[in-house]
C-alpha atoms as a PDB file:
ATOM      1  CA  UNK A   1     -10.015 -34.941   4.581  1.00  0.00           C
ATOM      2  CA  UNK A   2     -10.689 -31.839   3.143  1.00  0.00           C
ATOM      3  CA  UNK A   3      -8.528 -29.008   1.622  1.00  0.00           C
ATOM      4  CA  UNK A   4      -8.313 -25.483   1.865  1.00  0.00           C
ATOM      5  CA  UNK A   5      -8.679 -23.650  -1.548  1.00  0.00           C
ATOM      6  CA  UNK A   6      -5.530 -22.681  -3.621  1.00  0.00           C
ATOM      7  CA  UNK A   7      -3.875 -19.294  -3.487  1.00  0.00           C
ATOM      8  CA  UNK A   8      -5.440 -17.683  -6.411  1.00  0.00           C
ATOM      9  CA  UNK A   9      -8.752 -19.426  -6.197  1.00  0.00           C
ATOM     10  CA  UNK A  10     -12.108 -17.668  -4.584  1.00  0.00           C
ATOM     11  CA  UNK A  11     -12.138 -17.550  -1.072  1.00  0.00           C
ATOM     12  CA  UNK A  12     -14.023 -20.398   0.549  1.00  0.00           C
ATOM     13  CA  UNK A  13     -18.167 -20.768   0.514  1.00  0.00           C
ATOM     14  CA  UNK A  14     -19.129 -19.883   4.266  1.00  0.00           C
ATOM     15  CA  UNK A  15     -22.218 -19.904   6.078  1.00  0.00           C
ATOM     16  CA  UNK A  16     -23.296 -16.876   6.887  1.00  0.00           C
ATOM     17  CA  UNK A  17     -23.867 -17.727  10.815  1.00  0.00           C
ATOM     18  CA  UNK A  18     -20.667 -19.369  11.347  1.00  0.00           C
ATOM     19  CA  UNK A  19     -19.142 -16.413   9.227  1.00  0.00           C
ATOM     20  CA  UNK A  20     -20.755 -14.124  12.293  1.00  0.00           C
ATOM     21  CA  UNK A  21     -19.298 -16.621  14.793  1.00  0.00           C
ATOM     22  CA  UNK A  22     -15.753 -16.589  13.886  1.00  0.00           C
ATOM     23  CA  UNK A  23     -14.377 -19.620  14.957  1.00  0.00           C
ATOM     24  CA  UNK A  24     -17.424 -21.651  13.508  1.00  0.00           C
ATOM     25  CA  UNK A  25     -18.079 -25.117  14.968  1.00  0.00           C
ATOM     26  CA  UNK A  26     -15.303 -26.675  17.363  1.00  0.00           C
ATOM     27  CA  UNK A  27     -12.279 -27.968  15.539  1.00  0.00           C
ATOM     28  CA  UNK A  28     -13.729 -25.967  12.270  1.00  0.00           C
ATOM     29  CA  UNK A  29     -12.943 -22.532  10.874  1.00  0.00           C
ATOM     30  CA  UNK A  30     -15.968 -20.009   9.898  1.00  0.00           C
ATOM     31  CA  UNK A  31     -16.354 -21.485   6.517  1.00  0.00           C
ATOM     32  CA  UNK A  32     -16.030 -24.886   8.057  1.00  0.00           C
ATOM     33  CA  UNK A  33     -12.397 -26.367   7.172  1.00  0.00           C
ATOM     34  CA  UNK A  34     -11.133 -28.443   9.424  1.00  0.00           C
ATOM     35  CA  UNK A  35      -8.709 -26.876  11.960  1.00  0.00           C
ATOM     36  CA  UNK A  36      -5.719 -28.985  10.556  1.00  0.00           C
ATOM     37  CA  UNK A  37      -6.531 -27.775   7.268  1.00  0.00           C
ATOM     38  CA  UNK A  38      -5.810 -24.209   8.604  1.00  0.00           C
ATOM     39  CA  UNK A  39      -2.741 -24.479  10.041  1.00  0.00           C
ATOM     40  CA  UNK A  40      -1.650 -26.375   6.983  1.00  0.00           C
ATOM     41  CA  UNK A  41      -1.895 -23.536   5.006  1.00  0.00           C
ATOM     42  CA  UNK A  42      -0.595 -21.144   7.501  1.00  0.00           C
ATOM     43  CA  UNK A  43       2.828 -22.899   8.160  1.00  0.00           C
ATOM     44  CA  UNK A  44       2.824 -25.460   4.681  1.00  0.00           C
ATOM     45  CA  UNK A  45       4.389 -28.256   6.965  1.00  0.00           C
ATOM     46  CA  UNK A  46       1.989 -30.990   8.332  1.00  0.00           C
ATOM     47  CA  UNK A  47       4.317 -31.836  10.551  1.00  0.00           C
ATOM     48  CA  UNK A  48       4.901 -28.523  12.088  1.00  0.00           C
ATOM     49  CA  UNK A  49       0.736 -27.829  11.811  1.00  0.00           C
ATOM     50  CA  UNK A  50       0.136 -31.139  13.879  1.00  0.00           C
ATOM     51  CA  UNK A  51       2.609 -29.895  16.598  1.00  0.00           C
ATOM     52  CA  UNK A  52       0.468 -26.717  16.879  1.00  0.00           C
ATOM     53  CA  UNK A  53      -2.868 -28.640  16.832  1.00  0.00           C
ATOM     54  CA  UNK A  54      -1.235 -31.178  19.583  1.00  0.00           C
ATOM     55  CA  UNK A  55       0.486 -27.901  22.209  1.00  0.00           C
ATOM     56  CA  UNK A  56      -3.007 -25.841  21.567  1.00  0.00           C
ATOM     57  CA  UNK A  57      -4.552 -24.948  24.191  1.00  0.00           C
ATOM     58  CA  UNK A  58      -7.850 -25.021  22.635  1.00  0.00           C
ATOM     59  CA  UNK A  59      -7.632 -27.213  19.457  1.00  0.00           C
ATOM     60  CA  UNK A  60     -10.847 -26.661  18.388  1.00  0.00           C
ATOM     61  CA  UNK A  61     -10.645 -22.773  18.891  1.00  0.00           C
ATOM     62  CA  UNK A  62      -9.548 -20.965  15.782  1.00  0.00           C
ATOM     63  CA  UNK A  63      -8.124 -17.819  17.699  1.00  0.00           C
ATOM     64  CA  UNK A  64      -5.480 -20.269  20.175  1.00  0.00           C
ATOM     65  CA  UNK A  65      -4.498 -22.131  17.093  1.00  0.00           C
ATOM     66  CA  UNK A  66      -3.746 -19.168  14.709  1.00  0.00           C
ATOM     67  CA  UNK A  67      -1.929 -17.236  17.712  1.00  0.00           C
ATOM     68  CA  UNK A  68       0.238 -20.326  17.459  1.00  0.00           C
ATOM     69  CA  UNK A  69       0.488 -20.526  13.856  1.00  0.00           C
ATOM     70  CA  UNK A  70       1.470 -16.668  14.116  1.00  0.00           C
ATOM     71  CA  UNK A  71       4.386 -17.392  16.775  1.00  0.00           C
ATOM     72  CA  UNK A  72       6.075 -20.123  14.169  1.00  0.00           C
ATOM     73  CA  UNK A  73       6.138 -17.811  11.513  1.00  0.00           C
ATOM     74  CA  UNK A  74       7.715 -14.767  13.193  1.00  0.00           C
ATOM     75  CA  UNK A  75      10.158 -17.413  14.203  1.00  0.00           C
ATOM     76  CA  UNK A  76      10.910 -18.937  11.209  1.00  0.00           C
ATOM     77  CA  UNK A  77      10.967 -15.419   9.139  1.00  0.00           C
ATOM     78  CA  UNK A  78      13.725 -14.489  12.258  1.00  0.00           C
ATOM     79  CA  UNK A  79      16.095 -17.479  11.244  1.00  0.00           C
ATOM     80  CA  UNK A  80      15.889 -16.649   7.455  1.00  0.00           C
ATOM     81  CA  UNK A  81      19.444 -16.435   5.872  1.00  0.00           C
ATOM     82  CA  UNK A  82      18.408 -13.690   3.476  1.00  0.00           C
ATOM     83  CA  UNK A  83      15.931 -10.902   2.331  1.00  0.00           C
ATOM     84  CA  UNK A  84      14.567  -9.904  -0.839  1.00  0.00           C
ATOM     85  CA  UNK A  85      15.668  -7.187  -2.597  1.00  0.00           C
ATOM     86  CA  UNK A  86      13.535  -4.454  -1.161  1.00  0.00           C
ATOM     87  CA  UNK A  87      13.043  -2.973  -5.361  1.00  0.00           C
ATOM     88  CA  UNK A  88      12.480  -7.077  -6.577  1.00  0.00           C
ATOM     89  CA  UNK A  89       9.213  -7.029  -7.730  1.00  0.00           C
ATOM     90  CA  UNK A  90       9.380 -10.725  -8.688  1.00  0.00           C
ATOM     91  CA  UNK A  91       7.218 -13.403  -7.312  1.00  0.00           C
ATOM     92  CA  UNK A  92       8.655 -16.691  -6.541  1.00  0.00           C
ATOM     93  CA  UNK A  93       7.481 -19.694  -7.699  1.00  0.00           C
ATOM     94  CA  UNK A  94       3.618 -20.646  -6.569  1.00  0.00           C
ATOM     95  CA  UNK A  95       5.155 -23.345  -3.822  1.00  0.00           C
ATOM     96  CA  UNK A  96       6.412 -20.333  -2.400  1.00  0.00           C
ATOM     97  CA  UNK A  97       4.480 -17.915  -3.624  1.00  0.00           C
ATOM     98  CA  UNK A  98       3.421 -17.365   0.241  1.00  0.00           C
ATOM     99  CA  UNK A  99       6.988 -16.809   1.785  1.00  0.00           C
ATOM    100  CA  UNK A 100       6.701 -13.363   0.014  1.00  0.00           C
ATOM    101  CA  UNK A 101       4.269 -12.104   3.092  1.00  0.00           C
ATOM    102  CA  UNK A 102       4.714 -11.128   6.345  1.00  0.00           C
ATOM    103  CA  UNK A 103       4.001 -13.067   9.030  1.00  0.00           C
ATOM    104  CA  UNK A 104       0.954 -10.761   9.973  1.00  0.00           C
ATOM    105  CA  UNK A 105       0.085 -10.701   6.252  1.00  0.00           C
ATOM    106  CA  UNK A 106      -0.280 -14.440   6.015  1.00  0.00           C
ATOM    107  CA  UNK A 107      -2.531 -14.722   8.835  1.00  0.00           C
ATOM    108  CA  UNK A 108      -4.865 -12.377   7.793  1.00  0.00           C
ATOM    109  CA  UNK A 109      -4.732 -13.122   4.061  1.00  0.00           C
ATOM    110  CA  UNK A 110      -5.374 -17.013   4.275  1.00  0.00           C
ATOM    111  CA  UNK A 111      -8.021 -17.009   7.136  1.00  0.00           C
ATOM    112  CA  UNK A 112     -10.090 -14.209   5.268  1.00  0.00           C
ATOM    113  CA  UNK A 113      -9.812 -15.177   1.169  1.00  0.00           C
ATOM    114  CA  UNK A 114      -8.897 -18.993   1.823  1.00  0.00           C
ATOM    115  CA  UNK A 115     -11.330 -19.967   4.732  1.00  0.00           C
ATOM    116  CA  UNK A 116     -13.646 -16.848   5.216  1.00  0.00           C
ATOM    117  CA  UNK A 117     -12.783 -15.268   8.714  1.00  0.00           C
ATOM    118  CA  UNK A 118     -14.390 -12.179   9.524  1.00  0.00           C
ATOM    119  CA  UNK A 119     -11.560  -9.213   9.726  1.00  0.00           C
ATOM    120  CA  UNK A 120     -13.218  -8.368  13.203  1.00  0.00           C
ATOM    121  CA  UNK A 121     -11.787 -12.116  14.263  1.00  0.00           C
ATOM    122  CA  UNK A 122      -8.624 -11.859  12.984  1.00  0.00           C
ATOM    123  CA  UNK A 123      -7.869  -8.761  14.631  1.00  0.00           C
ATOM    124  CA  UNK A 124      -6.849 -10.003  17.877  1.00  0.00           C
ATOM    125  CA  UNK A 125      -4.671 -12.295  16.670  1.00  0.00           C
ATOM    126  CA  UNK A 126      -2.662 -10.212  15.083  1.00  0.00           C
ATOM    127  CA  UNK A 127      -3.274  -7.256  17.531  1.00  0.00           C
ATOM    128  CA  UNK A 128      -4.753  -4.718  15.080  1.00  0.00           C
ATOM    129  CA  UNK A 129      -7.990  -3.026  14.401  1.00  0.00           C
ATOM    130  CA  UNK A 130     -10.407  -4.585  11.841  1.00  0.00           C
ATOM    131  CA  UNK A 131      -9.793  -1.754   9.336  1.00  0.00           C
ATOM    132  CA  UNK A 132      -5.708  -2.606   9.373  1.00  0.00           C
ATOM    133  CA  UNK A 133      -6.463  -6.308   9.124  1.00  0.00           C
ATOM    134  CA  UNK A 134      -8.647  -5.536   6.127  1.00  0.00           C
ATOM    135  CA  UNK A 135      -5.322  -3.176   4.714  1.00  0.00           C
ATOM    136  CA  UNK A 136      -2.874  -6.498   5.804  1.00  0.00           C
ATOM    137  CA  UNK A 137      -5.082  -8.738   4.033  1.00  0.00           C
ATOM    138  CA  UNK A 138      -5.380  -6.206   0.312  1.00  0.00           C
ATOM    139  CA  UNK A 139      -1.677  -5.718   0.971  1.00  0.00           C
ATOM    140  CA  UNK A 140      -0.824  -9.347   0.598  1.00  0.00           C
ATOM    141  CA  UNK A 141      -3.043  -9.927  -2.238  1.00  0.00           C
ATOM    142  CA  UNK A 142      -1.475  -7.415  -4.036  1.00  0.00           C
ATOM    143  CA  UNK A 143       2.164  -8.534  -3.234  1.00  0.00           C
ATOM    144  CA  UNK A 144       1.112 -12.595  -3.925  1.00  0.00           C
ATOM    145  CA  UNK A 145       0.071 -10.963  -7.300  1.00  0.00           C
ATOM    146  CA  UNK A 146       3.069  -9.298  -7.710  1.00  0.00           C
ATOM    147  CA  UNK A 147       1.052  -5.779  -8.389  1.00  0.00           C
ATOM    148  CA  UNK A 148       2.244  -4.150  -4.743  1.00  0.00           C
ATOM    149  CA  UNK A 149       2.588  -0.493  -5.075  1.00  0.00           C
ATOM    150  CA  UNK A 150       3.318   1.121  -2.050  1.00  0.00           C
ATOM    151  CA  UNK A 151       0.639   2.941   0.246  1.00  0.00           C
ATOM    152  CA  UNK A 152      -0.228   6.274   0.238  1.00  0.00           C
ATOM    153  CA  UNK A 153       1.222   7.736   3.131  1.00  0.00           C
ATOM    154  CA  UNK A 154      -0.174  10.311   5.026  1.00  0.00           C
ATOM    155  CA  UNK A 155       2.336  12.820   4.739  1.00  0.00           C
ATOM    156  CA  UNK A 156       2.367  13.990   8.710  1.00  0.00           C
ATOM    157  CA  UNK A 157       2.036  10.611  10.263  1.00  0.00           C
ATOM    158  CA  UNK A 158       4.919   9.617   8.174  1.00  0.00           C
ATOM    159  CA  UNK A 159       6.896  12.519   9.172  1.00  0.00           C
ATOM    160  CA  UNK A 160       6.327  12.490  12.973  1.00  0.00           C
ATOM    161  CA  UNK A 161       6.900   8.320  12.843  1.00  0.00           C
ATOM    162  CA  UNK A 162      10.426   8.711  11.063  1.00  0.00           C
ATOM    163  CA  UNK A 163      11.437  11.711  12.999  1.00  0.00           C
ATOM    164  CA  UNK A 164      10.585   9.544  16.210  1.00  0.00           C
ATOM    165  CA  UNK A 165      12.988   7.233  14.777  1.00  0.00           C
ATOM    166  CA  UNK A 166      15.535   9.130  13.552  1.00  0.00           C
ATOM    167  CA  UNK A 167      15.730  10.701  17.232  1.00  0.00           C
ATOM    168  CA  UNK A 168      15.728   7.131  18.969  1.00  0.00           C
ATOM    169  CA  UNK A 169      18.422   5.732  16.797  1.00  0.00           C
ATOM    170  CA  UNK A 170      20.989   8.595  17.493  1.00  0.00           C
ATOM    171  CA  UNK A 171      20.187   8.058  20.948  1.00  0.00           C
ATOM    172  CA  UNK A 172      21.121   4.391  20.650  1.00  0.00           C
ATOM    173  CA  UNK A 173      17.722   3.505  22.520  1.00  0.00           C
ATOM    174  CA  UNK A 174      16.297   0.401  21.256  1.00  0.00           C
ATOM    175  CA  UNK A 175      13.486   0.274  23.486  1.00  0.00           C
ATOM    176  CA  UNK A 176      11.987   3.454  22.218  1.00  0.00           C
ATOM    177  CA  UNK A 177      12.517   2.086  18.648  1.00  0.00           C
ATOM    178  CA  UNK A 178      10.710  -0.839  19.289  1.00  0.00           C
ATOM    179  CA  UNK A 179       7.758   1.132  20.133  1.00  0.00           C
ATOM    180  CA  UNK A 180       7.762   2.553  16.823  1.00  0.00           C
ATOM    181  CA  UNK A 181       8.168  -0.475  14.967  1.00  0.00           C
ATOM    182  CA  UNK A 182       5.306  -2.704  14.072  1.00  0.00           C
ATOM    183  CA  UNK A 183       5.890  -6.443  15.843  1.00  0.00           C
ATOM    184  CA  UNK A 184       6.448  -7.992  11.614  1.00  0.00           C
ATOM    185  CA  UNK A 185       8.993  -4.835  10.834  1.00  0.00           C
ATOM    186  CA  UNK A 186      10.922  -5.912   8.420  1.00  0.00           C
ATOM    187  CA  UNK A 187      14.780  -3.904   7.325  1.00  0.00           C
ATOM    188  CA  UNK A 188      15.473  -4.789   3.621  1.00  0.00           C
ATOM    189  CA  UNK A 189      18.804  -3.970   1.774  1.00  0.00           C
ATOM    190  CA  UNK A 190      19.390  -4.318  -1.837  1.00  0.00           C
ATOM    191  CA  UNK A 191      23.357  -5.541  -2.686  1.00  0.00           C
ATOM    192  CA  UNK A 192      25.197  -2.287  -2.722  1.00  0.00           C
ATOM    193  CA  UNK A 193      23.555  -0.936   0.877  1.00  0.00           C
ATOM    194  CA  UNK A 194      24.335  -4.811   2.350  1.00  0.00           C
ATOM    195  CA  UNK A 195      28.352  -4.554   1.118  1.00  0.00           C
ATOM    196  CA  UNK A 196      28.260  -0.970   3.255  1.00  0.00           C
ATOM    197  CA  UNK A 197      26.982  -2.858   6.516  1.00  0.00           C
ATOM    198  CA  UNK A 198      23.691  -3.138   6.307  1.00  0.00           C
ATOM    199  CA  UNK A 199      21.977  -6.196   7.407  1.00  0.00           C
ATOM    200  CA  UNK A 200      18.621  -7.509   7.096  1.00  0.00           C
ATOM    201  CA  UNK A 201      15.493  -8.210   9.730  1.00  0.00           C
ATOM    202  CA  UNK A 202      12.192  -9.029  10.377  1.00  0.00           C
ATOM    203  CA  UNK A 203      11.031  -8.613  13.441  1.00  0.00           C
ATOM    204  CA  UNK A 204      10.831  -4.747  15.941  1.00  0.00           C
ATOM    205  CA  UNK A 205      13.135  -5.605  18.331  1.00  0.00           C
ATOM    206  CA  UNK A 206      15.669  -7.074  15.715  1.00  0.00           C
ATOM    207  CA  UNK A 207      15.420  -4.010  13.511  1.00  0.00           C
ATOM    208  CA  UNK A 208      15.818  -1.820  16.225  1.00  0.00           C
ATOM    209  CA  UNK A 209      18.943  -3.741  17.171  1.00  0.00           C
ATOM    210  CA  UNK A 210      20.519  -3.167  13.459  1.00  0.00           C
ATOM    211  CA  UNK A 211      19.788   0.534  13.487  1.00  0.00           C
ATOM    212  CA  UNK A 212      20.315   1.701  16.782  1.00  0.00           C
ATOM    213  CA  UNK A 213      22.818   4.027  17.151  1.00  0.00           C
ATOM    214  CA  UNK A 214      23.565   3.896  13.464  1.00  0.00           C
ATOM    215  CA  UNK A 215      21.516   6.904  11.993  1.00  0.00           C
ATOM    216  CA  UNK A 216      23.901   9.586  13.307  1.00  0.00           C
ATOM    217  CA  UNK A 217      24.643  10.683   9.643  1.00  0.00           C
ATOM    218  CA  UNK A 218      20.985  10.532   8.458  1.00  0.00           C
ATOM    219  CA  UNK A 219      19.568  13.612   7.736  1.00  0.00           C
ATOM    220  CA  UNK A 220      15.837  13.322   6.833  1.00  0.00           C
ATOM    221  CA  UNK A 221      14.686  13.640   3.153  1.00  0.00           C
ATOM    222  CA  UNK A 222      11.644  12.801   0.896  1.00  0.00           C
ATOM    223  CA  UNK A 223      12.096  10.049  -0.511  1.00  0.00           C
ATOM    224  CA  UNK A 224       9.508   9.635  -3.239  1.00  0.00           C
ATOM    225  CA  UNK A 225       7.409  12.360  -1.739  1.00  0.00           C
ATOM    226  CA  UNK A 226       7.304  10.510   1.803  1.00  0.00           C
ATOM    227  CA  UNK A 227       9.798  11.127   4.613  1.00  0.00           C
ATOM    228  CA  UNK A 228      12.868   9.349   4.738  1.00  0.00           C
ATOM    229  CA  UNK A 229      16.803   9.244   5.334  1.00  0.00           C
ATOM    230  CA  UNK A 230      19.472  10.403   3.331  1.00  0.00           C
ATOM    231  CA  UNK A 231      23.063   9.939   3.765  1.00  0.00           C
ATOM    232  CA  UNK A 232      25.074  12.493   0.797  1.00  0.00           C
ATOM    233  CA  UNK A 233      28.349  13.098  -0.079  1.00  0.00           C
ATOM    234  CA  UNK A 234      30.036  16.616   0.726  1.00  0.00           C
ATOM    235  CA  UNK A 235      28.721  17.895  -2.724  1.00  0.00           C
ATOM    236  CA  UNK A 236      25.327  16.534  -2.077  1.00  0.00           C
ATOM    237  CA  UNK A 237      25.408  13.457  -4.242  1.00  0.00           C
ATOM    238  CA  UNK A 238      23.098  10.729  -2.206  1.00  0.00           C
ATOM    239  CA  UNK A 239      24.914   7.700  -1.279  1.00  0.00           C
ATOM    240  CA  UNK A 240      22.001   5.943   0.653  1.00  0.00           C
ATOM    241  CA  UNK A 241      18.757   6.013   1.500  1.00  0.00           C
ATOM    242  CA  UNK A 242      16.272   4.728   3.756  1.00  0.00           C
ATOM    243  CA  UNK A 243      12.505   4.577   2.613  1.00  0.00           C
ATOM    244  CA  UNK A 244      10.030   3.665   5.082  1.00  0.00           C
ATOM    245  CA  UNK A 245       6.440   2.368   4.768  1.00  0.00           C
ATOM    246  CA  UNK A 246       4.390   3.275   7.905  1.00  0.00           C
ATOM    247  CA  UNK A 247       0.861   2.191   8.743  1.00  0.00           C
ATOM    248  CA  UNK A 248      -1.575   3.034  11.672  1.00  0.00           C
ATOM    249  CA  UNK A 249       1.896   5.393  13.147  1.00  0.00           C
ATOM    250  CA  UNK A 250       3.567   2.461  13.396  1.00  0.00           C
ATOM    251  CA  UNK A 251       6.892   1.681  10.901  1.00  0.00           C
ATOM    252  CA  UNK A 252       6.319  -1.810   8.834  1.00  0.00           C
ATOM    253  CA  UNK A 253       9.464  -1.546   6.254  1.00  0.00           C
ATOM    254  CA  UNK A 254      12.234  -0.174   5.977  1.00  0.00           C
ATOM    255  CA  UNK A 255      14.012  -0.411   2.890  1.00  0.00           C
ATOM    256  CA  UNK A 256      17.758   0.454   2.877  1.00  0.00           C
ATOM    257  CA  UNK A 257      19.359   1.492  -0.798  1.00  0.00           C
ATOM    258  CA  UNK A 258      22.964   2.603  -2.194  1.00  0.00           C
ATOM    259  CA  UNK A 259      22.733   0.744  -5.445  1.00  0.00           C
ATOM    260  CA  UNK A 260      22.947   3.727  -7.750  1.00  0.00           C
ATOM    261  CA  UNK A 261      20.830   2.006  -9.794  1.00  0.00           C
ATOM    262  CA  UNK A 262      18.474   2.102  -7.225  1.00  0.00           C
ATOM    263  CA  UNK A 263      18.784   5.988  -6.082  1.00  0.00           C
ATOM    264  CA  UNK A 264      18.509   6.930  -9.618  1.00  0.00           C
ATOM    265  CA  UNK A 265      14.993   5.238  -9.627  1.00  0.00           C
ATOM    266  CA  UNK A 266      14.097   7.592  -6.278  1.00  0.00           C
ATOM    267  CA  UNK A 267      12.828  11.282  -6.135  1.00  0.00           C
ATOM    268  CA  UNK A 268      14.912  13.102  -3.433  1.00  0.00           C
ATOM    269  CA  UNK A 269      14.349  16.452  -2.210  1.00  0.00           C
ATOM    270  CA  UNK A 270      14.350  18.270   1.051  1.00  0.00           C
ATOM    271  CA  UNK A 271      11.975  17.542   3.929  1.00  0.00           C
ATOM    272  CA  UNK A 272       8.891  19.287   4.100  1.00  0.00           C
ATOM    273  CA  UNK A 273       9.007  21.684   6.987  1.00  0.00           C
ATOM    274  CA  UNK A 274       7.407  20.749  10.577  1.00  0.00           C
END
């Protein structure tokens, strides 16, 4: 049987046809791996890949078995024990190397560079528009590389998507942070911000659970010239932040830091005015 190409390799020789179709030939992705060989790479357990081939609706249809392959990762990222450090800029080692994504990230990285699927295919499984599957898909190269920087932000998006959370966190409403949460949100802590009761999640309605009325001592900030969270001491000495990456209005990380190593690292300043 055939095997899907390695991380770092070229993404997978497709026929142009099939590449316009998508799914390809039944059982086949658009570059015309078998369908086991997919979810192989997706979830890197055979055993767990042959349970998704065997519930599929469709076995043969790309789209049914990567919405599967999608729901085992978002619930095996929910069960891990830890998080990275959210300023780690390490990669694991290359059996791993994967486990650095999100579960959104994954998808869309390893069906377009490893087997060739279209963006515009992809997007439905992963409910997002071509154009933010494309950004999922650069995103995880760059982090698999270990050369992530984060996005540009758009200055008022970011403001009006952290102010919206801000407001629903005071009010303790977790449905109305959900909203604003994108579904792979992940809440990262580095040591310091973890020993002060902060506790790592992946996943919106998790986050929104750890933060929910939690943020009544925030005050917004920029944080590195975006909008964030600030908790300070009475003479104005931060104690914490929270940095946030946001993407298509919707919040994808947030990072939580009191390591003074860490704040020393940050630019802080007042918020830029509505």
């Amino acid at each position: 049987m055939s095997t899907p190409a390695p991380v770092d390799s070229h993404r997978a020789e497709t026929d142009p046809a099939q590449d316009r179709a998508g799914s390809g030939t039944p059982g086949r992705a658009a570059g015309g791996a078998p369908m086991r060989a997919v979810a192989l790479r997706l979830l890197g357990s055979a055993e767990i890949a042959d349970e998704v081939l065997r519930t599929a609706a469709d076995p043969g249809r790309l789209s049914d078995v990567a919405a599967l392959c999608l729901d085992r990762l978002r619930s095996r990222e929910s069960r891990r024990p830890a998080v990275r450090d959210p300023l780690d800029a390490s990669v694991p080692p290359a059996a791993d190397v994967l486990d650095v994504l999100t579960p959104s990230e994954r998808i869309a990285f390893v069906l377009h560079e490893d087997f060739g699927v279209p963006y515009d295919d992809i997007a439905p499984v992963v409910e997002r528009t071509p154009a933010a599957v494309r950004q999922l898909a650069a995103r995880a190269r760059r982090r698999v590389e270990g050369t992530e920087e984060m996005p540009a932000p758009d200055p008022e998006r970011q403001r009006q998507a952290v102010t919206a959370f801000l407001a629903a966190a005071r009010a303790d409403d977790a449905e109305a942070l959900v909203t604003l949460l994108d579904p792979d949100a992940v809440l990262r802590a580095d040591s310091e911000a973890v020993r002060n009761g902060a506790a790592p999640a992946h996943g919106a309605r998790a986050v929104s659970h750890r933060v929910a009325g939690r943020l009544r001592e925030a005050r917004l900030a920029l944080v590195d010239g975006a909008t964030g969270l600030l908790w300070a001491a009475t003479d104005g000495t931060p104690k914490a932040v929270l940095r946030f990456t946001v993407l298509e209005d919707r919040v994808t990380a947030v990072d939580a830091l009191a390591d003074p190593q860490h704040l020393d690292r940050l630019r802080l300043g007042p918020p830029d005015p509505p």
